[in-house]
C-alpha atoms as a PDB file:
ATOM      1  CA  UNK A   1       0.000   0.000   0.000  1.00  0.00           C
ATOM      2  CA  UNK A   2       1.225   3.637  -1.014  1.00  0.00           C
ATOM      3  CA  UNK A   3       2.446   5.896   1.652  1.00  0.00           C
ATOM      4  CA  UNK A   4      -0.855   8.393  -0.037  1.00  0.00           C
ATOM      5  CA  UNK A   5      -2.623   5.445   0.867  1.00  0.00           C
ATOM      6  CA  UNK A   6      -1.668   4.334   4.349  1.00  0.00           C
ATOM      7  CA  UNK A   7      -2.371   7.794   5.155  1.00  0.00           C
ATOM      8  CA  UNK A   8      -5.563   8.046   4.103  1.00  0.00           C
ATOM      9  CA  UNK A   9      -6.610   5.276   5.796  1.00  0.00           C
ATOM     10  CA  UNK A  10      -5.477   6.441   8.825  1.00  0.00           C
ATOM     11  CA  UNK A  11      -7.561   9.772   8.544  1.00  0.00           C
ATOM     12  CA  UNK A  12     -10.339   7.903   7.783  1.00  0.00           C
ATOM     13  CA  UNK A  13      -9.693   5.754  11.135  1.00  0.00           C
ATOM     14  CA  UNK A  14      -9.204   8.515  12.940  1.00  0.00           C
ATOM     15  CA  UNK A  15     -11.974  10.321  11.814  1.00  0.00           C
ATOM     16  CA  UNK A  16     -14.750   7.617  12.500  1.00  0.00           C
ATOM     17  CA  UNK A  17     -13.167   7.420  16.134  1.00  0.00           C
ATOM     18  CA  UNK A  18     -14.113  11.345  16.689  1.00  0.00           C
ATOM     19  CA  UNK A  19     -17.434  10.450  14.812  1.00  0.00           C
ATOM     20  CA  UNK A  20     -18.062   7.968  17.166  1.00  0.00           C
ATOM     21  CA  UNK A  21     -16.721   9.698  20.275  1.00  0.00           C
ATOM     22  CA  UNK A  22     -19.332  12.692  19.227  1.00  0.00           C
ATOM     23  CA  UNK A  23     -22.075  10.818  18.607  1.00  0.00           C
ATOM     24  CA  UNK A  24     -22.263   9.192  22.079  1.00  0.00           C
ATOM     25  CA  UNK A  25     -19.512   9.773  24.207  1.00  0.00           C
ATOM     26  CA  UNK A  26     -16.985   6.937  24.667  1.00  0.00           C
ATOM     27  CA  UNK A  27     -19.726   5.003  25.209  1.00  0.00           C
ATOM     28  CA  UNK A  28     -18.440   1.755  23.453  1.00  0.00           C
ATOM     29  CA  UNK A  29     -14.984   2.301  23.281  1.00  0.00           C
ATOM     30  CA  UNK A  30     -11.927   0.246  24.350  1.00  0.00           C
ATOM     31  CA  UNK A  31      -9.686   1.799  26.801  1.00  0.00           C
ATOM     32  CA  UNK A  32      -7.009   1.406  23.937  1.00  0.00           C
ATOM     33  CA  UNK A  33      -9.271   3.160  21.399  1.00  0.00           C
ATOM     34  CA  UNK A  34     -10.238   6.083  24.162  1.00  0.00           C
ATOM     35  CA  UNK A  35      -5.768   6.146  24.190  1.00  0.00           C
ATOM     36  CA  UNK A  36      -5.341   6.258  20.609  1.00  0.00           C
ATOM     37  CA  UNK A  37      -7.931   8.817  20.141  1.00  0.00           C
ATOM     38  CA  UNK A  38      -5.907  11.081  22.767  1.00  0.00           C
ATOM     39  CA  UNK A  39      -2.797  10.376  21.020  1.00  0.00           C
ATOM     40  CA  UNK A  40      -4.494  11.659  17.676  1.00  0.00           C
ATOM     41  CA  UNK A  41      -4.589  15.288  19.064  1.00  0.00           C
ATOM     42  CA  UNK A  42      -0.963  15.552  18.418  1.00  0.00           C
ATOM     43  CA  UNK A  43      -0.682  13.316  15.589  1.00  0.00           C
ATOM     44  CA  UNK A  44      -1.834  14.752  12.572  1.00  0.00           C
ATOM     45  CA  UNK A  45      -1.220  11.739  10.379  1.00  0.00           C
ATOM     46  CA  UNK A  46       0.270   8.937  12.041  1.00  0.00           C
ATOM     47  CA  UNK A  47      -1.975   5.902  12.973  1.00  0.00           C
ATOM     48  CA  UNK A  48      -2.049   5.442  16.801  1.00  0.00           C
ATOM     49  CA  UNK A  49      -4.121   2.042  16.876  1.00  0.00           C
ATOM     50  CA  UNK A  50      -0.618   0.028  17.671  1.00  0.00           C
ATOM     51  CA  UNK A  51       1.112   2.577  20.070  1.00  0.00           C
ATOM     52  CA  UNK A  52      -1.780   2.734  22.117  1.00  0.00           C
ATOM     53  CA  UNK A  53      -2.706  -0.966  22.227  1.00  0.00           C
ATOM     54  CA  UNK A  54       1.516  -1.124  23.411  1.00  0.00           C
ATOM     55  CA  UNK A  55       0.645   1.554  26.126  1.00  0.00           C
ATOM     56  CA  UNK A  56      -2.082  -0.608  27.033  1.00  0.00           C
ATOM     57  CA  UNK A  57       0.060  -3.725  27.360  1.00  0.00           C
ATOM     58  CA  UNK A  58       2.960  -2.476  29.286  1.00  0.00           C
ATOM     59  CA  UNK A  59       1.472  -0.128  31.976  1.00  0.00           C
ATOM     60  CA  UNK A  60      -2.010  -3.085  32.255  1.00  0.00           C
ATOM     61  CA  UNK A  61      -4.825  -0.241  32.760  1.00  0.00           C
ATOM     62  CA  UNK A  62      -6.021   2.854  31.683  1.00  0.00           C
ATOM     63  CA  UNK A  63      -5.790   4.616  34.335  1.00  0.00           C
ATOM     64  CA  UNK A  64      -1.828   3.191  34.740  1.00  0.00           C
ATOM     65  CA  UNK A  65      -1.172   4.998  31.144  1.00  0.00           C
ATOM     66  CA  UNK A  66      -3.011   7.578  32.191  1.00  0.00           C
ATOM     67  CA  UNK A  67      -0.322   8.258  35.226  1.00  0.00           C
ATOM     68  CA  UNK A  68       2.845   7.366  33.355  1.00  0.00           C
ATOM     69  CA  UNK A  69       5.384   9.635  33.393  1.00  0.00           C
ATOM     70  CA  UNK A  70       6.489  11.418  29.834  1.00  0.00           C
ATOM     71  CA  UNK A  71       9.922   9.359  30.084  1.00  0.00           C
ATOM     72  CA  UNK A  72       7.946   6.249  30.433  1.00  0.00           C
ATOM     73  CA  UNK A  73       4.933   6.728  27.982  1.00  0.00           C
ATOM     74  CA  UNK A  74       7.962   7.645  24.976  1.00  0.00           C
ATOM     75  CA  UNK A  75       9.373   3.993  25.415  1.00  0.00           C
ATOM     76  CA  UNK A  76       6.794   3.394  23.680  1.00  0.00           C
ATOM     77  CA  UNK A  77       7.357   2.963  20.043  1.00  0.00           C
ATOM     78  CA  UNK A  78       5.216   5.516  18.113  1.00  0.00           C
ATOM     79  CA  UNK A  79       4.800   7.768  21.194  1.00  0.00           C
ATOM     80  CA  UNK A  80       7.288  10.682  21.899  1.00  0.00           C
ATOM     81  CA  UNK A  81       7.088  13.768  23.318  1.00  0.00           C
ATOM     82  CA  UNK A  82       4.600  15.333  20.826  1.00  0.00           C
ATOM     83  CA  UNK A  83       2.222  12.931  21.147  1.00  0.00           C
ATOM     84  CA  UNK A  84       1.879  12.289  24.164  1.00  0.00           C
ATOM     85  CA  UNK A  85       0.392  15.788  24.829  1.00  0.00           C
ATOM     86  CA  UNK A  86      -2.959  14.559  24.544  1.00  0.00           C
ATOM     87  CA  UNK A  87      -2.826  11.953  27.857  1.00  0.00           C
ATOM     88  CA  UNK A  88      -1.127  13.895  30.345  1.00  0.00           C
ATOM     89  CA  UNK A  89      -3.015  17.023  29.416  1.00  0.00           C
ATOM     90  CA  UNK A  90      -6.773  14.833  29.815  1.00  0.00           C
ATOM     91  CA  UNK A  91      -5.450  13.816  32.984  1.00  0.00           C
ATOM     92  CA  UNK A  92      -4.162  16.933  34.146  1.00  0.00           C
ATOM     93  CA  UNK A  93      -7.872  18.415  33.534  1.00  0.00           C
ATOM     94  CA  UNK A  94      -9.895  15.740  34.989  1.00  0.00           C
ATOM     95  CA  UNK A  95      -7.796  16.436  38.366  1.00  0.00           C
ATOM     96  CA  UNK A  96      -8.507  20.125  37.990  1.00  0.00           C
ATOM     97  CA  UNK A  97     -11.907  19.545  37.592  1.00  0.00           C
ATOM     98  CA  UNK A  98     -12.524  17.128  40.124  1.00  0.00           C
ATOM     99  CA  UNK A  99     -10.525  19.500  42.596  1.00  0.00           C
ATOM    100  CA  UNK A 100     -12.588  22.533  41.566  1.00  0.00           C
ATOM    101  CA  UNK A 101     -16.038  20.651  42.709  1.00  0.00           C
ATOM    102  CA  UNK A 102     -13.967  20.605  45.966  1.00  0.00           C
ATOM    103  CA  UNK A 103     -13.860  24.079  46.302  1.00  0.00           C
ATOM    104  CA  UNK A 104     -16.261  25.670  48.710  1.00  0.00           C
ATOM    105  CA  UNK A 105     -17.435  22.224  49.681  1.00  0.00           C
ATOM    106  CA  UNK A 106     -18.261  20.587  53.183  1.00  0.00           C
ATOM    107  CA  UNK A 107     -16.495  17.164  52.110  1.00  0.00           C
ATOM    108  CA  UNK A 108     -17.550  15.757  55.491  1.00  0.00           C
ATOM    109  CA  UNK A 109     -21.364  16.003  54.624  1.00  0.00           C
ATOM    110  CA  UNK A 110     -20.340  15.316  51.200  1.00  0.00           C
ATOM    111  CA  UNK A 111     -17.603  12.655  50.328  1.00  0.00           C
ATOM    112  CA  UNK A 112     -18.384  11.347  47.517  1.00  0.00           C
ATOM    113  CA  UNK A 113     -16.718  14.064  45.638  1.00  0.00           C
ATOM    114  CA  UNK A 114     -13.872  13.692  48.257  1.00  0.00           C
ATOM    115  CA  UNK A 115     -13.544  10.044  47.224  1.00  0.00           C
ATOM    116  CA  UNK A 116     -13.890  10.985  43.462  1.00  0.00           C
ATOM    117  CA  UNK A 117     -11.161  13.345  43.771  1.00  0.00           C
ATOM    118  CA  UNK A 118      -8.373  11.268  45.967  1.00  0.00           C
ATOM    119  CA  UNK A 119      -9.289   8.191  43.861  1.00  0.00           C
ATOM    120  CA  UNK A 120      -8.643   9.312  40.415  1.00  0.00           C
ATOM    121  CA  UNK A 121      -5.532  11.977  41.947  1.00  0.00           C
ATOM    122  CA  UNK A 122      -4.007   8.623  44.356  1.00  0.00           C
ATOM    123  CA  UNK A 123      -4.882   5.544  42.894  1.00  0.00           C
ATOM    124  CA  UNK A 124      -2.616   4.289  40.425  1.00  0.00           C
ATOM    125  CA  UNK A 125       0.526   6.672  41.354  1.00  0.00           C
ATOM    126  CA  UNK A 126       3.469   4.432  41.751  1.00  0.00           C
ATOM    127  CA  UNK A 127       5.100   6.260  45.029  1.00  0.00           C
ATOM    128  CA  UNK A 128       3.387   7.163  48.050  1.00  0.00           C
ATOM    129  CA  UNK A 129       1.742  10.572  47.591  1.00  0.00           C
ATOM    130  CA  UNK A 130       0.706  12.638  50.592  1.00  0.00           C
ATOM    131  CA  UNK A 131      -1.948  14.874  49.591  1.00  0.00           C
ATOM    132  CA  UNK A 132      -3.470  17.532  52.291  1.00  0.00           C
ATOM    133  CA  UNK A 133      -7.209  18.995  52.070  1.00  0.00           C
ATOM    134  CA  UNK A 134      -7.398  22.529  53.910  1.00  0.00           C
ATOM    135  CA  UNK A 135     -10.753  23.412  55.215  1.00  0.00           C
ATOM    136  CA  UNK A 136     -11.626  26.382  56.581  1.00  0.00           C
ATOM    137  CA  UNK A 137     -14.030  26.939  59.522  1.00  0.00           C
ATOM    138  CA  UNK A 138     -17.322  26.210  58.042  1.00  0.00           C
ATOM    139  CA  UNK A 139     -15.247  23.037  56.786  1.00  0.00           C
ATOM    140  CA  UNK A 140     -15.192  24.198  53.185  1.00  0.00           C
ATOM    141  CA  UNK A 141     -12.206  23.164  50.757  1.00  0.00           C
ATOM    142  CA  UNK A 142      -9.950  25.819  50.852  1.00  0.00           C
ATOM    143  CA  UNK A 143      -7.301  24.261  48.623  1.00  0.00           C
ATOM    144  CA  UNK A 144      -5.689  20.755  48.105  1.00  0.00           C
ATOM    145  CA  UNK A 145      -2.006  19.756  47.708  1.00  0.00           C
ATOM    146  CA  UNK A 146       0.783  17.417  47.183  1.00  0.00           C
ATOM    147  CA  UNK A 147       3.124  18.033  50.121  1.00  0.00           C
ATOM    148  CA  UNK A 148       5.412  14.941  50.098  1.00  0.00           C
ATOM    149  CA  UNK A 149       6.222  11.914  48.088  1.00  0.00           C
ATOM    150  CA  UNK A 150       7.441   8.670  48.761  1.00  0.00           C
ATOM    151  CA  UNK A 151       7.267   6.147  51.588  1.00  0.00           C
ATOM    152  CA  UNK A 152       5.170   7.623  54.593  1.00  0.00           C
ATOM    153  CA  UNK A 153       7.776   7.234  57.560  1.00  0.00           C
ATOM    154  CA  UNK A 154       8.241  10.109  60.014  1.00  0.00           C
ATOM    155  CA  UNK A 155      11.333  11.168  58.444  1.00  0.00           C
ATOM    156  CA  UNK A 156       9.548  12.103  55.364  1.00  0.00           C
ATOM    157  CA  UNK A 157       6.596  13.700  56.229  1.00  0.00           C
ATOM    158  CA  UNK A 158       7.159  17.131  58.070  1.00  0.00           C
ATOM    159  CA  UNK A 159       4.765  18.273  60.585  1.00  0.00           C
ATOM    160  CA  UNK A 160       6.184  21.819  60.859  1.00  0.00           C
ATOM    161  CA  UNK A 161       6.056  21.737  56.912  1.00  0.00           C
ATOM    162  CA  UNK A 162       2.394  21.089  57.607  1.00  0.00           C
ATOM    163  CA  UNK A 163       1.690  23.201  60.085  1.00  0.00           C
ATOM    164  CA  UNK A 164       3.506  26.306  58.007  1.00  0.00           C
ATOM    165  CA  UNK A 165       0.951  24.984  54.836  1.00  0.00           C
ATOM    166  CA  UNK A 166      -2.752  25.539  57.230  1.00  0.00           C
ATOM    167  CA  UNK A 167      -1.092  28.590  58.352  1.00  0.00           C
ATOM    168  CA  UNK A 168      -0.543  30.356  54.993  1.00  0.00           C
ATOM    169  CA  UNK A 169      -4.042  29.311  53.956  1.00  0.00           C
ATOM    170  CA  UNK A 170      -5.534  30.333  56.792  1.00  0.00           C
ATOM    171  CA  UNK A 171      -6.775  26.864  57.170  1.00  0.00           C
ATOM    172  CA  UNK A 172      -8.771  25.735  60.636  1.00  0.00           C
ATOM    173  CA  UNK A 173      -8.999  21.764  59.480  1.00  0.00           C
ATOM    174  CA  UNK A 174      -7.133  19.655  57.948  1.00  0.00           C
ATOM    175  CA  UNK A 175      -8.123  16.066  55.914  1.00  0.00           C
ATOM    176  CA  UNK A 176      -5.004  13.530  54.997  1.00  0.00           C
ATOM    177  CA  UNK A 177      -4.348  11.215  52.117  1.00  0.00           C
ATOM    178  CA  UNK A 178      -2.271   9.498  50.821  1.00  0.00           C
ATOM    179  CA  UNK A 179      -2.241   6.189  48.505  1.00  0.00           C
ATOM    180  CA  UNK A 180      -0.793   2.483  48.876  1.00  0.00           C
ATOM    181  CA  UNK A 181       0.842   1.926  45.360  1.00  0.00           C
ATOM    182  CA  UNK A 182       0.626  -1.993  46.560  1.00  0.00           C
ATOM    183  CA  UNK A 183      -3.327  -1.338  46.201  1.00  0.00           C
ATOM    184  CA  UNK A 184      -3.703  -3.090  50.095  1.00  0.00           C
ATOM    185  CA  UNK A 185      -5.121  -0.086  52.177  1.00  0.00           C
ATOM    186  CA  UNK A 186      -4.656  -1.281  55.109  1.00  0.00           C
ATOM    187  CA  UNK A 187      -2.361   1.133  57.597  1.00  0.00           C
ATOM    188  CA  UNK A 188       1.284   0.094  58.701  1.00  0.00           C
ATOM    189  CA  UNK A 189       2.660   1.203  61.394  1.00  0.00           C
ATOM    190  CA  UNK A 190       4.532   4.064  60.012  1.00  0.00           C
ATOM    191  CA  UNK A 191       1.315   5.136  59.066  1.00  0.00           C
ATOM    192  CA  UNK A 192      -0.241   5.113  62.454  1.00  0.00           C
ATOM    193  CA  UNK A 193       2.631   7.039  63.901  1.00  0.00           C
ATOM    194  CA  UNK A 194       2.726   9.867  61.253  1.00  0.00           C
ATOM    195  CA  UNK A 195      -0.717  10.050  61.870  1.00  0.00           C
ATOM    196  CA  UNK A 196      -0.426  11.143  65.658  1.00  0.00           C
ATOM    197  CA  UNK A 197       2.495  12.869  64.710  1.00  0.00           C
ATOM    198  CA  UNK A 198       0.951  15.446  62.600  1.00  0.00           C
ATOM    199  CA  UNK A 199      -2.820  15.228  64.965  1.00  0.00           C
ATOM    200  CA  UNK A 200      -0.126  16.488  67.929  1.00  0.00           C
ATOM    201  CA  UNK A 201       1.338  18.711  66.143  1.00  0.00           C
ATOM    202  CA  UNK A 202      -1.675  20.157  64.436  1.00  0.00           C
ATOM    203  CA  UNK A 203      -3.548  20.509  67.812  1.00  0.00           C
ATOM    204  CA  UNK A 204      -0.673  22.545  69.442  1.00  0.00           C
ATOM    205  CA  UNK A 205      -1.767  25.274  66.679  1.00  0.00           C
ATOM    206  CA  UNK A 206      -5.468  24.682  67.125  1.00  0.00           C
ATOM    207  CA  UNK A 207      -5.682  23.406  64.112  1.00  0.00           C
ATOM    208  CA  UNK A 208      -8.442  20.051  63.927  1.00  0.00           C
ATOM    209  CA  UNK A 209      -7.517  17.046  61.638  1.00  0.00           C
ATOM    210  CA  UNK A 210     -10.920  15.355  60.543  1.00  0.00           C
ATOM    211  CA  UNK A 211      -9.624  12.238  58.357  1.00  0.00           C
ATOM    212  CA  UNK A 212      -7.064  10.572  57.342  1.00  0.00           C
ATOM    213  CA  UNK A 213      -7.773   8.516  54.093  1.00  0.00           C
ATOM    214  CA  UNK A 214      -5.620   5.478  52.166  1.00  0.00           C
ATOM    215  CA  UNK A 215      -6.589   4.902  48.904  1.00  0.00           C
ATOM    216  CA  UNK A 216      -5.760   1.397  47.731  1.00  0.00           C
ATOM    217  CA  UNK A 217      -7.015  -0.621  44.442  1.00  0.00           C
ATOM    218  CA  UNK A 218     -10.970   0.341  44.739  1.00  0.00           C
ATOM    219  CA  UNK A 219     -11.153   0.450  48.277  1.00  0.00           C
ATOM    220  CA  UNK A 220      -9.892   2.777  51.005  1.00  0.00           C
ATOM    221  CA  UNK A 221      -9.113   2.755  54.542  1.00  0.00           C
ATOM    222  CA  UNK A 222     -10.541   5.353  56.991  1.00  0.00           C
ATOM    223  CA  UNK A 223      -8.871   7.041  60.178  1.00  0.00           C
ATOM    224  CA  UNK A 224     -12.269   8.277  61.567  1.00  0.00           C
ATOM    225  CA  UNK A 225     -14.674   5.543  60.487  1.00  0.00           C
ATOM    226  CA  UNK A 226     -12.066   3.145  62.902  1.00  0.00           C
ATOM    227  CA  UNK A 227     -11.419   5.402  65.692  1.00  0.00           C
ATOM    228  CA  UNK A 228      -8.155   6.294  65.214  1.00  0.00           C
ATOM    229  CA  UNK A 229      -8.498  10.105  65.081  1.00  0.00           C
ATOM    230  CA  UNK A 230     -10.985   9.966  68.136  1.00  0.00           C
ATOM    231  CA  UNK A 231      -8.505   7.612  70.148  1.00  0.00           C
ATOM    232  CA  UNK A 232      -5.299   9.863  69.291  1.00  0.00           C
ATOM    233  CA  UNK A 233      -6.901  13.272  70.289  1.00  0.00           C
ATOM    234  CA  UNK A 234      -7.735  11.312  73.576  1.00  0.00           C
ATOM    235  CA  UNK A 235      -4.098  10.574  73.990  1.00  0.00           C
ATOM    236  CA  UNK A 236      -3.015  14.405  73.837  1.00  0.00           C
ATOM    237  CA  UNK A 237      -5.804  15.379  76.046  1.00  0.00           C
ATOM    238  CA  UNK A 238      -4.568  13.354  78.547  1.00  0.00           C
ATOM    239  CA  UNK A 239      -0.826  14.159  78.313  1.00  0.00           C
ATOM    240  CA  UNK A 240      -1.730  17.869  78.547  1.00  0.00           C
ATOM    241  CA  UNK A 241      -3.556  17.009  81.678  1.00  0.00           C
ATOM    242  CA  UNK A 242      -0.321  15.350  83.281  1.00  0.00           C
ATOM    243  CA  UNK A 243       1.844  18.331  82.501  1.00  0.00           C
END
């Protein structure tokens, strides 16, 4: 087949892709058509179909390609630092968007957007990210950030770093995240003791922590739902009382 040809064939493709993504949504898609299709925005000619079914195959889910970094995605043969626009800008938006119905929200009358939001943001990162909510004191979102990666030990997350982040905002409350790249939500003990680390530390200021949340694989583990926040402001109340 020519090279005219080939690359006819390949508009045509792509075309009937945005035909069908505009007549109902992705509604039918694969995830490795939904991939090519963003790969098309910076691909004038080229056919995607194969680079995106490789994408598929070597980071296993959407979402994984999705949350590969550039470096990553352009081992990929047929995906480079053009083309790749298209995924980490879709991704990019759908966590602005999902942070902006945060804003000026009660997330502890309404978590479902909470959960939205840390799922999609957490889930499938391959390091430990520790996000921070900051509420102010009507318990609306403030503002949400990143303030540390990788393993959650005490000598990687800061509380004064913390504490100097709900000052600047202004914030009264604070809600925790972070993910479990292993997909098992379940706390460790580092994760216990950074917990009452930063709960001290945040209570010195006046400052109330309302959650602490680990997002695994589809499920999620819950500070306040098993006492933990409750149990650990009991054990500074009674430490101030003995001094």
């Amino acid at each position: 087949m020519s090279k005219d040809k080939t690359q006819e064939k390949g508009e045509g493709h792509r075309q009937r892709l945005r035909d069908k993504f505009l007549e109902s949504g992705l509604s039918g898609f694969h995830d490795y058509e939904v991939i090519e299709l963003l790969l098309t925005l910076a691909t004038p000619r080229k056919d995607c179909k194969e680079a995106a079914k490789a994408a598929l195959n070597k980071f296993k889910t959407f979402q994984g390609v999705l949350e590969a970094s550039p470096g990553e995605l352009s081992e990929i043969k047929g995906i480079g630092p053009v083309n790749l626009f298209g995924i980490k800008l879709v991704n990019e938006a759908v966590n602005r968007y999902l942070e902006k119905k945060l804003i000026n929200k009660d997330p502890l009358s309404n978590s479902k957007e909470l959960f939205d939001y840390l799922t999609h943001n957490l889930r499938d990162k391959n390091i430990e990210c520790f996000e921070v909510i900051f509420l102010d004191a009507k318990n609306k979102v403030i503002r949400t950030e990143t303030l540390f990666k990788g393993s959650l030990t005490s000598s990687s997350v800061y509380p004064r770093e913390v504490a100097k982040a709900a000052l600047d905002y202004h914030a009264a409350a604070l809600i925790f995240a972070h993910n479990h790249p292993s997909g098992d939500p379940a706390p460790s003990p580092e994760d216990i003791a950074v917990t009452r680390q930063l709960i001290f530390a945040c209570k010195v200021m006046g400052v109330i922590v309302h959650e602490h949340i680990i997002i695994g694989d589809n499920k999620y583990f819950s500070f306040a739902d098993h006492g933990y926040i409750e149990k650990i402001n009991r054990e500074f109340d009674a430490q101030i009382k003995e001094l």
